[in-house]
Protein backbone atom coordinates (compact mmCIF):
# COMPACT_ATOMS: atom_id res chain seq x y z
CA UNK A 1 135.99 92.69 66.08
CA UNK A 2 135.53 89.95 68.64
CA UNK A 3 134.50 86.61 66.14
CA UNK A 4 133.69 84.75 69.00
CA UNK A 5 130.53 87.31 69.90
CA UNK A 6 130.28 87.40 65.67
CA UNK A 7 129.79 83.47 65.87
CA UNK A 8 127.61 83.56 68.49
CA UNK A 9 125.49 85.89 66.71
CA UNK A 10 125.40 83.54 63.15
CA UNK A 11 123.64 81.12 65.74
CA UNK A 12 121.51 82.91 67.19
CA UNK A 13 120.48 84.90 63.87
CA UNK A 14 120.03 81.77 62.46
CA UNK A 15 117.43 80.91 65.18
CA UNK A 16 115.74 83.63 65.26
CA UNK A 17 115.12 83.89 61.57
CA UNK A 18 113.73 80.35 61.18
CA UNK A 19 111.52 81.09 63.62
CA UNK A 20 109.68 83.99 61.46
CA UNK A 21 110.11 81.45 58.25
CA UNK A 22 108.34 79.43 60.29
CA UNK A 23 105.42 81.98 60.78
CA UNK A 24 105.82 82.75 57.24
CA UNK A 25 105.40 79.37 55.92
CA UNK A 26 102.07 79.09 58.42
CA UNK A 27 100.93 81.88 56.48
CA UNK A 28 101.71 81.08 53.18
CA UNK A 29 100.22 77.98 53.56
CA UNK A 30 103.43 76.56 52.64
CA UNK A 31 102.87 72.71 54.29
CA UNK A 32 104.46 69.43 53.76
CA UNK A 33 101.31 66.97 53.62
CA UNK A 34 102.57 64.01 54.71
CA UNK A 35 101.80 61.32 51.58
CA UNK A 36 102.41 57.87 50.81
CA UNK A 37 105.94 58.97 49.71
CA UNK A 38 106.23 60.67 53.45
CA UNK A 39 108.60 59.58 56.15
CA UNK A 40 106.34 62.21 58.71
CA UNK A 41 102.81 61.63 59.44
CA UNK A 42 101.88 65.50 60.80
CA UNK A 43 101.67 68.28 58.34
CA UNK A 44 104.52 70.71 58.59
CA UNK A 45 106.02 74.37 57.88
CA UNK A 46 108.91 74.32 55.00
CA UNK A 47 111.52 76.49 53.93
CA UNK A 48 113.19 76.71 56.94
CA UNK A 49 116.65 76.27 55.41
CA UNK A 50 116.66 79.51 54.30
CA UNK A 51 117.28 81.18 56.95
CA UNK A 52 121.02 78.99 56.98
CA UNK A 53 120.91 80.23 53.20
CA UNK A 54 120.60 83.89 54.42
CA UNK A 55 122.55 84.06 57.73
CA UNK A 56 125.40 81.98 56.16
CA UNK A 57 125.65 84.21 52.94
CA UNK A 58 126.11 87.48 55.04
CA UNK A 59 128.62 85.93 57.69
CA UNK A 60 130.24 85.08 54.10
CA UNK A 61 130.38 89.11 53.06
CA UNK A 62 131.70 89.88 57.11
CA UNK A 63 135.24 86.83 56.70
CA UNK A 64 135.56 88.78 53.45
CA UNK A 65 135.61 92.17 54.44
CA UNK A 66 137.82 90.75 57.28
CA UNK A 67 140.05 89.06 55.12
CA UNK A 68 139.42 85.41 56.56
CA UNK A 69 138.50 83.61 53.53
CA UNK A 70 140.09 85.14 49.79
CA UNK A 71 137.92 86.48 46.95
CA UNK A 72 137.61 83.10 45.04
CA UNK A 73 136.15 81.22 47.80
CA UNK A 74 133.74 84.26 48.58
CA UNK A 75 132.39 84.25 44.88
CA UNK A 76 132.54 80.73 44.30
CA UNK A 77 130.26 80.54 47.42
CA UNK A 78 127.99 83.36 47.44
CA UNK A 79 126.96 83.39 43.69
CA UNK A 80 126.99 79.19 43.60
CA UNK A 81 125.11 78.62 46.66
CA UNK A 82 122.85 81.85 45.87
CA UNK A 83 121.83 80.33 42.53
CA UNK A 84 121.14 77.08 44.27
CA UNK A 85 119.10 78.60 46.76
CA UNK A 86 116.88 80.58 44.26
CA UNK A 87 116.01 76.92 42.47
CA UNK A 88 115.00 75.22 45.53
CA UNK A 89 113.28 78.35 46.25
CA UNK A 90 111.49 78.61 43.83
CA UNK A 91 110.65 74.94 43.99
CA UNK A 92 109.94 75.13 47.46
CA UNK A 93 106.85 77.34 46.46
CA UNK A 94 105.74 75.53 43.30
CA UNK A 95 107.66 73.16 40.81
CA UNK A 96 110.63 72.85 38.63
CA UNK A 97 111.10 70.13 36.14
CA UNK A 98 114.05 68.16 37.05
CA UNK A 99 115.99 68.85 34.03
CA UNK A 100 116.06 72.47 34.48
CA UNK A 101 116.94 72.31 38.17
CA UNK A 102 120.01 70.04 36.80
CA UNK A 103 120.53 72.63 34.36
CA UNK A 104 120.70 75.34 36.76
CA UNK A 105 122.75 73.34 39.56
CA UNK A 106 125.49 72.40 36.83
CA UNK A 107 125.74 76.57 35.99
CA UNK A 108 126.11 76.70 39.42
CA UNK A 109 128.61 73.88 39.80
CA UNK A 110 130.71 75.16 37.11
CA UNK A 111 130.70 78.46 38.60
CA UNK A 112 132.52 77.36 41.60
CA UNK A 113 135.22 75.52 39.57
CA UNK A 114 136.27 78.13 37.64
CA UNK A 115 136.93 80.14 40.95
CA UNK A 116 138.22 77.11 43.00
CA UNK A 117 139.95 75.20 40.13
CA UNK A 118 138.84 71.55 39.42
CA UNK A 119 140.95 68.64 40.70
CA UNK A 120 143.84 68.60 39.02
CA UNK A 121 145.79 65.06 40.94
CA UNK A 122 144.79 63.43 43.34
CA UNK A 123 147.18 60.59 45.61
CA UNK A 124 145.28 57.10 44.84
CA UNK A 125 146.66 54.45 46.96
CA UNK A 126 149.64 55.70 47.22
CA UNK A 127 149.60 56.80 43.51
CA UNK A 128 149.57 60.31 42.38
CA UNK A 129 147.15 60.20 40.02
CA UNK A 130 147.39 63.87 37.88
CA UNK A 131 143.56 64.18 36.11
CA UNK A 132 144.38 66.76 33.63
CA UNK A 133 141.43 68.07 31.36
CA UNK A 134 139.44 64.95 33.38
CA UNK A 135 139.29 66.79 36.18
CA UNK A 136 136.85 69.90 34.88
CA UNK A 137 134.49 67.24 33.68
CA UNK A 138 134.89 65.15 37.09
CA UNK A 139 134.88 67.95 39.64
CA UNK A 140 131.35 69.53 38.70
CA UNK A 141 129.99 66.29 38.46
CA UNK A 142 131.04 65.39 41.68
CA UNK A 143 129.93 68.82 42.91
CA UNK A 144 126.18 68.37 41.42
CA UNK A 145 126.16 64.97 42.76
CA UNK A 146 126.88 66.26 46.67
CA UNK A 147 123.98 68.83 45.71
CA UNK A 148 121.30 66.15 45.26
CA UNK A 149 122.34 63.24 47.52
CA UNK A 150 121.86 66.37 50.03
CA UNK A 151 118.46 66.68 49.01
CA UNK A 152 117.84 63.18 48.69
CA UNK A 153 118.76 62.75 52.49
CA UNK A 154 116.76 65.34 53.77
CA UNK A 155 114.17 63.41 54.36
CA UNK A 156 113.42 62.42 58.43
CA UNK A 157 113.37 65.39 61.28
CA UNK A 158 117.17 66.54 61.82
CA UNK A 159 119.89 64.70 59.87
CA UNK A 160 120.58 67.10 57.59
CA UNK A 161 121.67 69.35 60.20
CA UNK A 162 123.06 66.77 62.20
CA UNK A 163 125.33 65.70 59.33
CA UNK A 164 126.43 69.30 58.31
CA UNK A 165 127.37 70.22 61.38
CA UNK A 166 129.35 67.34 63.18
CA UNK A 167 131.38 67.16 59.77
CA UNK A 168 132.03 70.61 59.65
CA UNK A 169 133.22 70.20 63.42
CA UNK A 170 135.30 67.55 63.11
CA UNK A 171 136.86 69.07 59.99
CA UNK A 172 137.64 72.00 61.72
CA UNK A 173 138.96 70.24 64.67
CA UNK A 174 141.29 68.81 62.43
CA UNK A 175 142.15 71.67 60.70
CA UNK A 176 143.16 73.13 64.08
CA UNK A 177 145.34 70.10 64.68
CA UNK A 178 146.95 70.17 61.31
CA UNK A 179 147.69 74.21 61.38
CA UNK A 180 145.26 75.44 58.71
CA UNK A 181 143.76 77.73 60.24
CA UNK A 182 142.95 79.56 56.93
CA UNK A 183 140.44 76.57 56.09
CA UNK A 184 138.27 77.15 59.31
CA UNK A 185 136.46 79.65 58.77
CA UNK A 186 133.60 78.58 56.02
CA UNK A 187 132.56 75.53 57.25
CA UNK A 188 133.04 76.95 61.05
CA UNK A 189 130.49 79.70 60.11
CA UNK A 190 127.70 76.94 58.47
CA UNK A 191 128.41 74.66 61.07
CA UNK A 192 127.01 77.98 63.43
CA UNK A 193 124.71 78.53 60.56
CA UNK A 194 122.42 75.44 60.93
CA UNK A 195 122.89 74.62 64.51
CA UNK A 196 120.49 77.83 65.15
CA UNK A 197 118.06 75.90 63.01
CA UNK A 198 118.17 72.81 63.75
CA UNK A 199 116.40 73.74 67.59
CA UNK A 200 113.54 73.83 65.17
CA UNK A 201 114.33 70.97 63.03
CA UNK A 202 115.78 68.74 65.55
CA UNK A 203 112.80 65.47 65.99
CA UNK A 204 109.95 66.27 66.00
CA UNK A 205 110.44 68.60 63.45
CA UNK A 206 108.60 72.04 63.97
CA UNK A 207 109.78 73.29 60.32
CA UNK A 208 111.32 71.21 57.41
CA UNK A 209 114.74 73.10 55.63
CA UNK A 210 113.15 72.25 52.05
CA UNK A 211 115.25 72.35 49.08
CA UNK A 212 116.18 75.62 49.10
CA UNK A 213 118.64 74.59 52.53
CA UNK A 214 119.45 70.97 51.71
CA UNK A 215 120.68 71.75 47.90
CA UNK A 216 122.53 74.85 49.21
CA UNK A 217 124.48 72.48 52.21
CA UNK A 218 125.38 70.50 49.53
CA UNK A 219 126.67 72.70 47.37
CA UNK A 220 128.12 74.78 49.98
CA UNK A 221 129.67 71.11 51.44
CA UNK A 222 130.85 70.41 47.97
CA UNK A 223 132.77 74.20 47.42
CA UNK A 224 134.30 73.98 50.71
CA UNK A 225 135.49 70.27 50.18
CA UNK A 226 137.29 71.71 46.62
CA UNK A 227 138.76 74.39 48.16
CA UNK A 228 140.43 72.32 51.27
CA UNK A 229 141.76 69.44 48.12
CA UNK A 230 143.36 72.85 46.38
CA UNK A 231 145.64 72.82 49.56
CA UNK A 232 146.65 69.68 50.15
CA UNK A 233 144.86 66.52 48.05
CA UNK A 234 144.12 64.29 51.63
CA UNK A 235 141.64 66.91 52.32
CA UNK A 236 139.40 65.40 49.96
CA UNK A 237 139.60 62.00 51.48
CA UNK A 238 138.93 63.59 55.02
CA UNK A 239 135.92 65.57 53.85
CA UNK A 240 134.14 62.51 51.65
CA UNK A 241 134.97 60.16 54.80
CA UNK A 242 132.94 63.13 57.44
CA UNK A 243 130.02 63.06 54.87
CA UNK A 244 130.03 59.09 54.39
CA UNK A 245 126.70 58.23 55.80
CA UNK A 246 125.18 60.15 52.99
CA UNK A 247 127.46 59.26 50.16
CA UNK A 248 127.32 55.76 50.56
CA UNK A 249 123.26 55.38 51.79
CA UNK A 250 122.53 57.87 48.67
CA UNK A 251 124.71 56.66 46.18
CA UNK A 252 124.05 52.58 47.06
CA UNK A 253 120.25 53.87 46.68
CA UNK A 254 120.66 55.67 43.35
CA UNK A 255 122.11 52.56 41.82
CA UNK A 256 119.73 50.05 42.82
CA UNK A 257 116.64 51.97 41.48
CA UNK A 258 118.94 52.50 38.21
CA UNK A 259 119.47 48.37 37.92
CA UNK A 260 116.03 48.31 38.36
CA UNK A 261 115.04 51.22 35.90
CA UNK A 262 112.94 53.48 37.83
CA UNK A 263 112.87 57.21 37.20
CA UNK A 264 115.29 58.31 40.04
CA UNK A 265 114.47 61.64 40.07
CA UNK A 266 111.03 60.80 41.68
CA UNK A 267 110.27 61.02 44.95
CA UNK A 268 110.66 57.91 46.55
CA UNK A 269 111.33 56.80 50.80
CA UNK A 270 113.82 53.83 49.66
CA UNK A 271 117.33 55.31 51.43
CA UNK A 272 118.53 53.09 54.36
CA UNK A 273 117.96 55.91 56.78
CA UNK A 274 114.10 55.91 55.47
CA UNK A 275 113.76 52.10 56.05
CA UNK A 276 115.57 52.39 59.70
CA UNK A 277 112.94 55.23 60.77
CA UNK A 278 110.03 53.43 59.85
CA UNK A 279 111.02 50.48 61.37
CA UNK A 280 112.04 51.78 64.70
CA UNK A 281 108.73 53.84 64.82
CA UNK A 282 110.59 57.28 65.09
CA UNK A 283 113.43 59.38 63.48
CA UNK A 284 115.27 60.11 66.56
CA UNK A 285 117.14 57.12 66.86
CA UNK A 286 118.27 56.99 63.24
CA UNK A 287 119.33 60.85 63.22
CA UNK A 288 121.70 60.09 66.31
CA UNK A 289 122.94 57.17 64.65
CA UNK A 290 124.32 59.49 62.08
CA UNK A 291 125.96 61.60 64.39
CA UNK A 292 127.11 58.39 66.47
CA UNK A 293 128.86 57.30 63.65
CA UNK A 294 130.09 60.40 62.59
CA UNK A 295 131.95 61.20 65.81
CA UNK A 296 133.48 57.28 66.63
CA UNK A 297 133.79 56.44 63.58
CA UNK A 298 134.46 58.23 60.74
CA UNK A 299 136.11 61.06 62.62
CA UNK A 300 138.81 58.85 64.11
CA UNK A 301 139.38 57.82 60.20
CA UNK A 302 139.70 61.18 59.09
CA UNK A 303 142.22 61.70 61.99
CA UNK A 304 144.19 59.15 61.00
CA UNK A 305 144.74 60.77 57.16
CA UNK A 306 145.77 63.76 58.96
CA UNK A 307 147.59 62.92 62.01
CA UNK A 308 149.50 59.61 60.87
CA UNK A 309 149.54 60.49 57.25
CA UNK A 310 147.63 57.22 56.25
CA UNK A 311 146.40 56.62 52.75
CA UNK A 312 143.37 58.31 52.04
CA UNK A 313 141.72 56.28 49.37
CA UNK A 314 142.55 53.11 51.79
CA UNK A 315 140.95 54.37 54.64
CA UNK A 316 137.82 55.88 52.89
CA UNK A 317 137.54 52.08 51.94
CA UNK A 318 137.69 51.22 55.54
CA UNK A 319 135.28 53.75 56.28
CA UNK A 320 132.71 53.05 53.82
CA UNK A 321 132.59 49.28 54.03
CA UNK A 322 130.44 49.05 57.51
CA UNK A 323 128.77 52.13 56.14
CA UNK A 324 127.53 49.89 52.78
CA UNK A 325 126.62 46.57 55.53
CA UNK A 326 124.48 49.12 57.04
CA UNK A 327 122.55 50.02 53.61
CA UNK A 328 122.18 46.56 52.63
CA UNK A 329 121.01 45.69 56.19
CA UNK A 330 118.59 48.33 55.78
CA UNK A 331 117.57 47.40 53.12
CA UNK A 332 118.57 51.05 50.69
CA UNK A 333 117.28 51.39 47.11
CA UNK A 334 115.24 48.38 48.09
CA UNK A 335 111.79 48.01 46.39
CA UNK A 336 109.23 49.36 49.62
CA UNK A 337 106.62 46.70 51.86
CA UNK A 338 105.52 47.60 54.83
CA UNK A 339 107.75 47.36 57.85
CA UNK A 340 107.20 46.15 61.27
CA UNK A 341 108.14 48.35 64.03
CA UNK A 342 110.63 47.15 66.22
């Protein structure tokens, strides 16, 4: 089969099937009211995401059948990101208490190490540092962790997508460059996947992804992240520098509202990317900034672990250090007062 008229077709797939989500969630009544906890001010459709859940599972089945991608990163993906999925679902239409959504997305996490492996070493500034049992109670940690901060940065028209896809771009880009052409194929397909919705998402927003599609990126992100470290360890560097913005603007966040004691699973609009919208009046400029930075900045990084064989754990610190400015300039994790536009 051609894949080029099979990628093509994830796209437009995707498109097309946000589109009747879309109608779906007019009829359903399924609405995000904007609220004092709101970084939109017009009520708005939900659940798009779903339609990446759907379109990106099935491309999935189709590199199987094909043998592009092998049977433990088909299971660890399908079944992982499926269970995901079905939680944000689910809370998408009504409510889940926090601790059984954790419950459910470390099943889920745990699933997908036992078919990708944990980490087992990992090369440390120029160290090779071997984890041993560590690692199983690290890697679905870290893998639950890229789950929420994905939900917890889903929250202005766009960047969500925007993020997904130029870091699944530029990974692939340097996959191609690097000769692993074996690794191109998952995050090639969600890459496809979300840039059919994100003509609907892209600002202003005609339909939110919800959590169903933001927990399901992340745990998708996460899974495909594991399985490029199982080759070769600098993968993880490359993929944690691509999906910097978030890491650093959600994890900086997290820990200031811990210092401070607040319940952090409660909705809140104190990331840095929250702050920058409001203050420049719209969400355009701060979802281009992502991908701005994204493509001069951390890609050319990333490039450098793969091309020039440069630490990995030294440049992710030279990555993420104008990354945490920006947070603090932005005030992330910050207790809210109104903000002036600019």
């Amino acid at each position: 089969m051609s894949f080029w008229w099979f990628f093509v077709g994830v796209g437009v797939t995707s498109f097309v099937l946000t589109a009747l989500l879309r109608q779906y969630a007019f009829a359903r009544s399924l609405m995000d009211i904007p609220n004092a906890r709101s970084s939109h001010s017009v009520a708005t459709p939900r659940g798009g995401g779903l339609a990446i859940v759907i379109v990106f599972l099935l491309g999935l089945c189709i590199l199987y059948t094909q043998s592009l991608i092998g049977l433990s990163t088909f299971c660890a993906m399908a079944l992982a990101g499926l269970v995901v999925a079905v939680i944000g679902f689910m809370d998408d239409h009504g409510h889940i208490a926090a601790r059984w959504r954790l419950v459910g997305h470390f099943c889920a996490a745990v699933w997908m190490v036992f078919w990708l492996n944990s980490l087992d070493s990992i090369n440390l500034f120029g160290l090779s540092v071997h984890l041993g049992w560590s690692g199983a109670i690290i890697t679905p940690i870290y893998l639950v962790w890229i789950l929420n901060l994905y939900n917890f940065m889903d929250g202005i028209d766009g960047i969500a997508s925007v993020e997904a896809i130029s870091a699944c771009a530029g990974v692939c880009l340097l996959y191609a460059l690097d000769d692993q052409s074996g690794l191109i194929w998952a995050p090639l397909l969600l890459a496809l996947a979300v840039t059919g919705f994100l003509f609907w998402n892209f600002p202003p927003a005609r339909i939110f992804m919800g959590d169903a599609g933001s927990g399901f990126l992340g745990i998708i992100l996460g899974g495909i992240t594991l399985a490029a470290a199982s080759v070769e360890s600098k993968w993880f560097w490359v993929w944690n520098i691509m999906l910097g913005v978030f890491i650093v603007d959600a994890t900086f966040t997290l820990l200031r509202r811990l210092v401070r004691g607040e319940k952090v699973y409660e909705a809140h609009r104190s990331h840095a990317y929250q702050y920058a919208s409001r203050l420049y009046g719209k969400h355009l400029p701060v979802t281009l900034g992502v991908l701005l930075i994204n493509v001069l900045w951390l890609l050319p990084l990333a490039f450098s672990i793969v091309y020039f064989d440069f630490d990995g754990a030294a440049v992710l610190t030279i990555a993420y250090a104008p990354l945490l400015l920006i947070a603090i300039k932005y005030r992330a994790g910050q207790l809210e007062h109104p903000v002036q536009n600019a």
